[in-house]
N, C-alpha and C. Protein backbone atom coordinates (compact mmCIF):
# COMPACT_ATOMS: atom_id res chain seq x y z
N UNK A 1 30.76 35.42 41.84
CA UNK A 1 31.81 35.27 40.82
C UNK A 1 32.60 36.57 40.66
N UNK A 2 33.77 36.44 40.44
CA UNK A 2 34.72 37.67 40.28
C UNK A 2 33.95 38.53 38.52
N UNK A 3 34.47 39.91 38.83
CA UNK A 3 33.85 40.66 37.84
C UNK A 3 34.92 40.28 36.34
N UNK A 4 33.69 40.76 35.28
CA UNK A 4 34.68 40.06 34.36
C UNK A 4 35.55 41.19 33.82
N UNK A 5 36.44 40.48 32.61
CA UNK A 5 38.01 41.31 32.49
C UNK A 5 37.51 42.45 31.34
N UNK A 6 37.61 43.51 31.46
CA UNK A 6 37.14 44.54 30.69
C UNK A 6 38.35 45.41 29.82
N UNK A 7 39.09 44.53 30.10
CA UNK A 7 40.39 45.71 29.80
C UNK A 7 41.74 44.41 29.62
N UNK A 8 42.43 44.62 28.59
CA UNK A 8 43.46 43.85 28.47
C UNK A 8 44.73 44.74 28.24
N UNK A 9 45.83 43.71 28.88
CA UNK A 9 47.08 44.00 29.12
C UNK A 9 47.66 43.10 27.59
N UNK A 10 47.91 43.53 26.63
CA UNK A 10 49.17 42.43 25.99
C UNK A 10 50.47 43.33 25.96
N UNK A 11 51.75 42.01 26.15
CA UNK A 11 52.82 42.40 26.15
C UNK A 11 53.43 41.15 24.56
N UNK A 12 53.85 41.93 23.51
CA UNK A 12 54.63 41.77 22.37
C UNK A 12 55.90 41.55 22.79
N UNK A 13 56.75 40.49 22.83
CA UNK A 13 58.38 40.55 22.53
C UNK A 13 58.27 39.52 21.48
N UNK A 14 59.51 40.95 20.41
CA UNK A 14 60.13 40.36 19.23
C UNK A 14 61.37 40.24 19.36
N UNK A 15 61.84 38.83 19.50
CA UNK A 15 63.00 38.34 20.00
C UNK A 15 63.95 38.16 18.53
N UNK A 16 65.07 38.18 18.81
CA UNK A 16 66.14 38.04 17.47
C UNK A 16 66.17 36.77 17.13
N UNK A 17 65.54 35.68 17.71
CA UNK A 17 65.59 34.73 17.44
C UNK A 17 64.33 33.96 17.15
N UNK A 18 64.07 33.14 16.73
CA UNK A 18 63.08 32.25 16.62
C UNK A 18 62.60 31.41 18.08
N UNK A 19 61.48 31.32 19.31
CA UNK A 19 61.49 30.61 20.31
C UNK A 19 61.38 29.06 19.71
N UNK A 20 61.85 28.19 20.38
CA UNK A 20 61.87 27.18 20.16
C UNK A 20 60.39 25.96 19.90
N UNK A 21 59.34 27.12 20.60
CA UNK A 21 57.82 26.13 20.41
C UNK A 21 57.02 27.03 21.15
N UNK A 22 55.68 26.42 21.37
CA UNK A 22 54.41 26.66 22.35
C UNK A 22 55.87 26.71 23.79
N UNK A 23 55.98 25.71 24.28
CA UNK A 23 56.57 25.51 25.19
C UNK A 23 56.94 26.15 25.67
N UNK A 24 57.92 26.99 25.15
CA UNK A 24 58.39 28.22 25.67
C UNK A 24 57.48 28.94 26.33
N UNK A 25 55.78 28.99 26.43
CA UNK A 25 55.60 29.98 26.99
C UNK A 25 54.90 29.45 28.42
N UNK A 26 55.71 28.06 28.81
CA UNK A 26 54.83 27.52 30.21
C UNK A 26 55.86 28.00 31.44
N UNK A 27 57.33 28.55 30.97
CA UNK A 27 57.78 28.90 32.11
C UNK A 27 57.57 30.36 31.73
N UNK A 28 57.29 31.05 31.04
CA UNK A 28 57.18 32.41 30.89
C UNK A 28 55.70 32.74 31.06
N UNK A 29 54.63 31.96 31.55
CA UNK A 29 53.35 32.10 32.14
C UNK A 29 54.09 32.10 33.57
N UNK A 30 54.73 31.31 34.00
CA UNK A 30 54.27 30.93 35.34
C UNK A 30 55.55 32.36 35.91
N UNK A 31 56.48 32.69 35.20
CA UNK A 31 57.01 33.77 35.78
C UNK A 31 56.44 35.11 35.80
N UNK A 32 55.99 35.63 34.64
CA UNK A 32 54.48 36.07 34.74
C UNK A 32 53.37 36.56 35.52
N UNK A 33 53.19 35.23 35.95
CA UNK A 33 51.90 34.78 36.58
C UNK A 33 52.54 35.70 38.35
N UNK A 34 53.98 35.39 38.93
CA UNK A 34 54.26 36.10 39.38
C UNK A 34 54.05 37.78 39.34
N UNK A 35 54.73 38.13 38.21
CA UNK A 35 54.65 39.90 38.33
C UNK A 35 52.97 39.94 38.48
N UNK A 36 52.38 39.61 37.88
CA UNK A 36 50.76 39.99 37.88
C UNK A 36 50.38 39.71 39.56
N UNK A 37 51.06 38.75 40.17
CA UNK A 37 50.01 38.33 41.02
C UNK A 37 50.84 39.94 42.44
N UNK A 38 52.06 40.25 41.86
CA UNK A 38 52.70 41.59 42.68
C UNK A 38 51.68 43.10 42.61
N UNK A 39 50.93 42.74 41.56
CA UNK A 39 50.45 43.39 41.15
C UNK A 39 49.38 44.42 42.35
N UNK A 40 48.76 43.52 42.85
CA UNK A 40 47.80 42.84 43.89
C UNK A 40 46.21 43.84 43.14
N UNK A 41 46.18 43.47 41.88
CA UNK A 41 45.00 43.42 40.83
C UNK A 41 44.73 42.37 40.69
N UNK A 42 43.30 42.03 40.53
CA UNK A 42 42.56 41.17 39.87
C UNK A 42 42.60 41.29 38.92
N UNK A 43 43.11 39.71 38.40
CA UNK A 43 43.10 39.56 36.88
C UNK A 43 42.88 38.64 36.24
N UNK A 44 43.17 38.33 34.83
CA UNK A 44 42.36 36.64 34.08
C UNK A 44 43.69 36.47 33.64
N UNK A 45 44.14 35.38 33.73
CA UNK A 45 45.24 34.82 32.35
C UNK A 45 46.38 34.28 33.40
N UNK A 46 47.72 34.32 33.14
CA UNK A 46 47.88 35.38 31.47
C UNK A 46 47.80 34.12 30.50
N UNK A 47 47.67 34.00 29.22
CA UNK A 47 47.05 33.20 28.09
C UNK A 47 48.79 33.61 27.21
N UNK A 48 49.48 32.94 26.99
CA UNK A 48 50.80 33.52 25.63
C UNK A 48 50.38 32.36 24.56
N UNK A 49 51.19 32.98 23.83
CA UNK A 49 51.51 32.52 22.60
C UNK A 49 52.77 32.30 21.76
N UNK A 50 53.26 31.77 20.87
CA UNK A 50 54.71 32.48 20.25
C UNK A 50 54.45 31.45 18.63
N UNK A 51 54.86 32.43 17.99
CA UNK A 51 54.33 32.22 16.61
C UNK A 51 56.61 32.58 16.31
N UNK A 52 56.87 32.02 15.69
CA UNK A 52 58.45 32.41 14.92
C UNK A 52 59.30 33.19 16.56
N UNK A 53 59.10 34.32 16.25
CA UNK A 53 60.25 35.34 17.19
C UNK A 53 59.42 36.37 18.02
N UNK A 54 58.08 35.98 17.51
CA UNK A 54 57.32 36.76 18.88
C UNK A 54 56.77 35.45 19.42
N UNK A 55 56.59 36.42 21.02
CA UNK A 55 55.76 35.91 21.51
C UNK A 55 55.35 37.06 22.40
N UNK A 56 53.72 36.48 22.74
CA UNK A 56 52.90 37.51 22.93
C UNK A 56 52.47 36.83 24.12
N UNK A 57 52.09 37.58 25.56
CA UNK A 57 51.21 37.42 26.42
C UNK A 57 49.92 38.30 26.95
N UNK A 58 48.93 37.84 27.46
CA UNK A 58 47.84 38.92 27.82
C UNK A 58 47.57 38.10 28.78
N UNK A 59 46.87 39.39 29.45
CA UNK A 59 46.15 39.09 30.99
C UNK A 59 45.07 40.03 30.70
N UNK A 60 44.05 39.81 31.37
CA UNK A 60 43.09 40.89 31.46
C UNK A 60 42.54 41.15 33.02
N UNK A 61 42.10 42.36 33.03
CA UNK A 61 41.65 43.09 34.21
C UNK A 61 40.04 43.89 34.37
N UNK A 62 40.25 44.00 35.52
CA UNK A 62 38.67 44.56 35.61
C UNK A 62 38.19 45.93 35.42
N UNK A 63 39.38 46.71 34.97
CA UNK A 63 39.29 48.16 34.54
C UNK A 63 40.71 48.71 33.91
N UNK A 64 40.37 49.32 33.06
CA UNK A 64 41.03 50.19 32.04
C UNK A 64 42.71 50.91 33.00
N UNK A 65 41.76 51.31 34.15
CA UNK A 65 43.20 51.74 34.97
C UNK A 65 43.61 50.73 35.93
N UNK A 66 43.14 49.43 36.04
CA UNK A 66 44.17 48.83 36.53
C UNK A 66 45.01 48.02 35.79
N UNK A 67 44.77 47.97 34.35
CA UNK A 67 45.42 47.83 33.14
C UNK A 67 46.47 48.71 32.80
N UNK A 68 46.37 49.84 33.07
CA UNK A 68 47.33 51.15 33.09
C UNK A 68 48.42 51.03 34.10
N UNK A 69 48.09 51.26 35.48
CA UNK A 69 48.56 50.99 36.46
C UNK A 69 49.60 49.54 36.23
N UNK A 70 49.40 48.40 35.66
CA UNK A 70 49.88 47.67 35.83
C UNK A 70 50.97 47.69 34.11
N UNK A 71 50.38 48.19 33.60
CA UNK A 71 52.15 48.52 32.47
C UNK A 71 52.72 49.33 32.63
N UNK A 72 52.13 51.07 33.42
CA UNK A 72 52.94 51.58 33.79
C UNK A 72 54.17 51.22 34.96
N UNK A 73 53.43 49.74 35.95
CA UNK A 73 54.93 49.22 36.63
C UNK A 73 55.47 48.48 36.07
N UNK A 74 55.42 47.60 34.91
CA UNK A 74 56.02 47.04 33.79
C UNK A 74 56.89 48.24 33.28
N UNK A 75 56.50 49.14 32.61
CA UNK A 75 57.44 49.99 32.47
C UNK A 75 58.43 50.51 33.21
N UNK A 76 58.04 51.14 34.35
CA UNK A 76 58.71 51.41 35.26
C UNK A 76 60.34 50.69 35.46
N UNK A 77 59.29 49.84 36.00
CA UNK A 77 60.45 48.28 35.80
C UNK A 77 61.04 47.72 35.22
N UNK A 78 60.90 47.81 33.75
CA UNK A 78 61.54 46.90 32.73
C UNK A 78 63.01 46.65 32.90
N UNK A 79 63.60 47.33 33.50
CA UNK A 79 64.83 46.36 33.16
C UNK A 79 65.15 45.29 34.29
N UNK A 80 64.50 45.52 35.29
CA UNK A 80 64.46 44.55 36.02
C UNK A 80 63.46 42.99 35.57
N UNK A 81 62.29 43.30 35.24
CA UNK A 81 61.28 42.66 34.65
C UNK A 81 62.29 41.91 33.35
N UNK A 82 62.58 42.71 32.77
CA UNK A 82 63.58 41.62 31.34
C UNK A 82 64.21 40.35 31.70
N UNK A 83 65.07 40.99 33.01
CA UNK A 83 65.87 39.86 33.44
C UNK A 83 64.96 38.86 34.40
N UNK A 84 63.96 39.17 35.07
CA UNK A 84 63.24 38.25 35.59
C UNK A 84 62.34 37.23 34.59
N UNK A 85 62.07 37.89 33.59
CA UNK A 85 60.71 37.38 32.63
C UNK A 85 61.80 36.28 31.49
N UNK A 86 63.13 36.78 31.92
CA UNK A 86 64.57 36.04 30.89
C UNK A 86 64.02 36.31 29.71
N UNK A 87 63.45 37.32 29.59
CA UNK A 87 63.94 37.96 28.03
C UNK A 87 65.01 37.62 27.23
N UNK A 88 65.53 37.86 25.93
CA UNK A 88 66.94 37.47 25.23
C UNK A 88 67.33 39.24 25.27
N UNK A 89 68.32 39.20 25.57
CA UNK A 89 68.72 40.61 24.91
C UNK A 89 68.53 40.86 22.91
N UNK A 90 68.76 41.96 22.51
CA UNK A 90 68.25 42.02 21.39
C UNK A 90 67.24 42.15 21.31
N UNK A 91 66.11 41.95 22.49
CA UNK A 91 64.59 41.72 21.86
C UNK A 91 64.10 43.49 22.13
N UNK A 92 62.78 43.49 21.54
CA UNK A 92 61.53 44.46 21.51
C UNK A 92 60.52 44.40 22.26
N UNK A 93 60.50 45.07 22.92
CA UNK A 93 59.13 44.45 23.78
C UNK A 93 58.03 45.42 23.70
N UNK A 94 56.76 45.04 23.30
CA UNK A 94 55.64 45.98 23.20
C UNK A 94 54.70 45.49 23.80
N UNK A 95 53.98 46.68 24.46
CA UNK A 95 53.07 46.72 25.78
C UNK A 95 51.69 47.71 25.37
N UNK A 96 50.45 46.81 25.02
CA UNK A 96 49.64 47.56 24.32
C UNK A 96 48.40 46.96 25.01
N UNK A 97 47.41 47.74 25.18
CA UNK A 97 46.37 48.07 26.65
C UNK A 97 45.34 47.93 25.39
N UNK A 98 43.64 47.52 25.62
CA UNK A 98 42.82 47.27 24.92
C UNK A 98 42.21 48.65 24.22
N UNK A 99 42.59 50.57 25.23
CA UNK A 99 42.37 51.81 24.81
C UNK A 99 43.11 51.66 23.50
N UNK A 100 43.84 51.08 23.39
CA UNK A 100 44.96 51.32 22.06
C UNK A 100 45.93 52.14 22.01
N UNK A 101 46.56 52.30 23.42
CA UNK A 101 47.97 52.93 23.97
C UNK A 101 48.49 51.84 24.18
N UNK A 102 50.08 52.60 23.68
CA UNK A 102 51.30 51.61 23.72
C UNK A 102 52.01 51.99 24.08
N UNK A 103 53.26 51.50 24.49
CA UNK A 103 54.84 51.45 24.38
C UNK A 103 55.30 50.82 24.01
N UNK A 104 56.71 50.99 23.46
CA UNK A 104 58.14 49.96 22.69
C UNK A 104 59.00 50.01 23.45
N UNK A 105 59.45 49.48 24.19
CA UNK A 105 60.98 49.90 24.81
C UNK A 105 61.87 48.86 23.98
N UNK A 106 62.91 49.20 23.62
CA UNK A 106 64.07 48.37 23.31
C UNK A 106 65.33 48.57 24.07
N UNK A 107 66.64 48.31 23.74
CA UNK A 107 67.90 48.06 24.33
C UNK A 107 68.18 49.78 24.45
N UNK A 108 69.18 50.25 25.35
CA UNK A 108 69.02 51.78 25.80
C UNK A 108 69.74 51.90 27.10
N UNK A 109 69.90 53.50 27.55
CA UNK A 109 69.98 53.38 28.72
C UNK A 109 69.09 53.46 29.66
N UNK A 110 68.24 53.35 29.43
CA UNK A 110 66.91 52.97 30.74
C UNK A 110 66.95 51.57 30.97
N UNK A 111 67.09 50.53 29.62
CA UNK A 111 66.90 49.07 29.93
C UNK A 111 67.85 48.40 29.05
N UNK A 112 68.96 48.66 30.19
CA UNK A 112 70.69 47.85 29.42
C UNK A 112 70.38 46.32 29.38
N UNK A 113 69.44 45.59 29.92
CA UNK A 113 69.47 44.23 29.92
C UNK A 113 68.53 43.89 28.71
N UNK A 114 67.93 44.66 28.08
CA UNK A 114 67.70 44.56 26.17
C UNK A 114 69.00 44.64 25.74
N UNK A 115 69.70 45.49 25.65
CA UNK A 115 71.25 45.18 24.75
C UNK A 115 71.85 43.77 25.39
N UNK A 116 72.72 43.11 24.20
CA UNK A 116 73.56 42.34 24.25
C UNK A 116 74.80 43.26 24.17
N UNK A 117 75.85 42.46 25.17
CA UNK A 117 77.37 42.86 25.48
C UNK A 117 77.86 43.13 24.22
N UNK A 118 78.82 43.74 23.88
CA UNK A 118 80.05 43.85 22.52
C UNK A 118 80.17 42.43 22.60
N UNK A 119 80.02 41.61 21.20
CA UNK A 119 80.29 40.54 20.53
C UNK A 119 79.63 39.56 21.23
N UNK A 120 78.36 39.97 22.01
CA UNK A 120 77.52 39.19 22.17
C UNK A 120 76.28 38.81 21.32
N UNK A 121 76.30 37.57 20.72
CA UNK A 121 74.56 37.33 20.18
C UNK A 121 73.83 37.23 20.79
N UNK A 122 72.57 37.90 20.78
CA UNK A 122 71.13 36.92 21.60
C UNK A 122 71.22 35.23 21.42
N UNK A 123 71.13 34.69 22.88
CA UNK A 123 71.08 32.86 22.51
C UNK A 123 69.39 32.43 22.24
N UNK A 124 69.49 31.83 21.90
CA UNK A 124 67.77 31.60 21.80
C UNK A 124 67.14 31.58 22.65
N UNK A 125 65.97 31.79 22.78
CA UNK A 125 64.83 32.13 24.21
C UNK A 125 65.29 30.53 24.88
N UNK A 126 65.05 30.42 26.22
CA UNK A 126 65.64 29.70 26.89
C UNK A 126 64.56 28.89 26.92
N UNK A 127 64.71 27.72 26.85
CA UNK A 127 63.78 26.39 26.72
C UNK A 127 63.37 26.24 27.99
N UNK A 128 61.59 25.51 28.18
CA UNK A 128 60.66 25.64 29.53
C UNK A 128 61.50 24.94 30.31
């Protein structure tokens, strides 16, 4: 049997909007389920959720640094990752490891695809 997950990855986005249901998070597992599997870590999940304007995903792993390793290329990446994962612009995204290190990235110039355009609203998270 594969070793078990000792270490968790959750990723927080607080979206400007309300997601529309559970639902929302069966195409945002399976896109997901992609970056993790780039990863080429062993891992459990990912398991989401979305309660109002968050929604939350976790995966877990078999060590602390391949938990690291794998938000530091989330980070890395994020603005590419936003637009793949179809984030809303406007949103927050927080990336917090089971040590109890985090990051926030929001809209910026590292990750222009968090900002919305001049006289753009965030549209609502995009339905599964």
């Amino acid at each position: 049997p594969p070793p078990p997950a000792v270490a968790q990855f959750i990723m927080n986005i607080f979206a400007p909007n309300d997601y529309p249901g559970p639902e929302s998070c069966t195409s945002f597992n399976q896109l997901f389920k992609s970056v993790l599997d780039m990863s080429g870590r062993p891992y459990f999940g990912p398991l989401c959720s979305v309660v109002g304007r968050q929604m939350s995903a976790t995966a877990g792993f078999t060590s602390i640094e391949d938990a690291q390793l794998f938000r530091n290329n989330m980070d890395n990446f994020m603005d590419v990752y936003v637009r793949f994962l179809q984030i809303p612009c406007g949103s927050v995204v927080n990336m917090v490891l089971s040590d109890g290190s985090s990051v926030t990235r929001a809209c910026g110039v590292l990750i222009p695809s968090l900002c919305c355009l001049p006289g753009q609203t965030s549209p609502p998270p995009p339905p599964p």
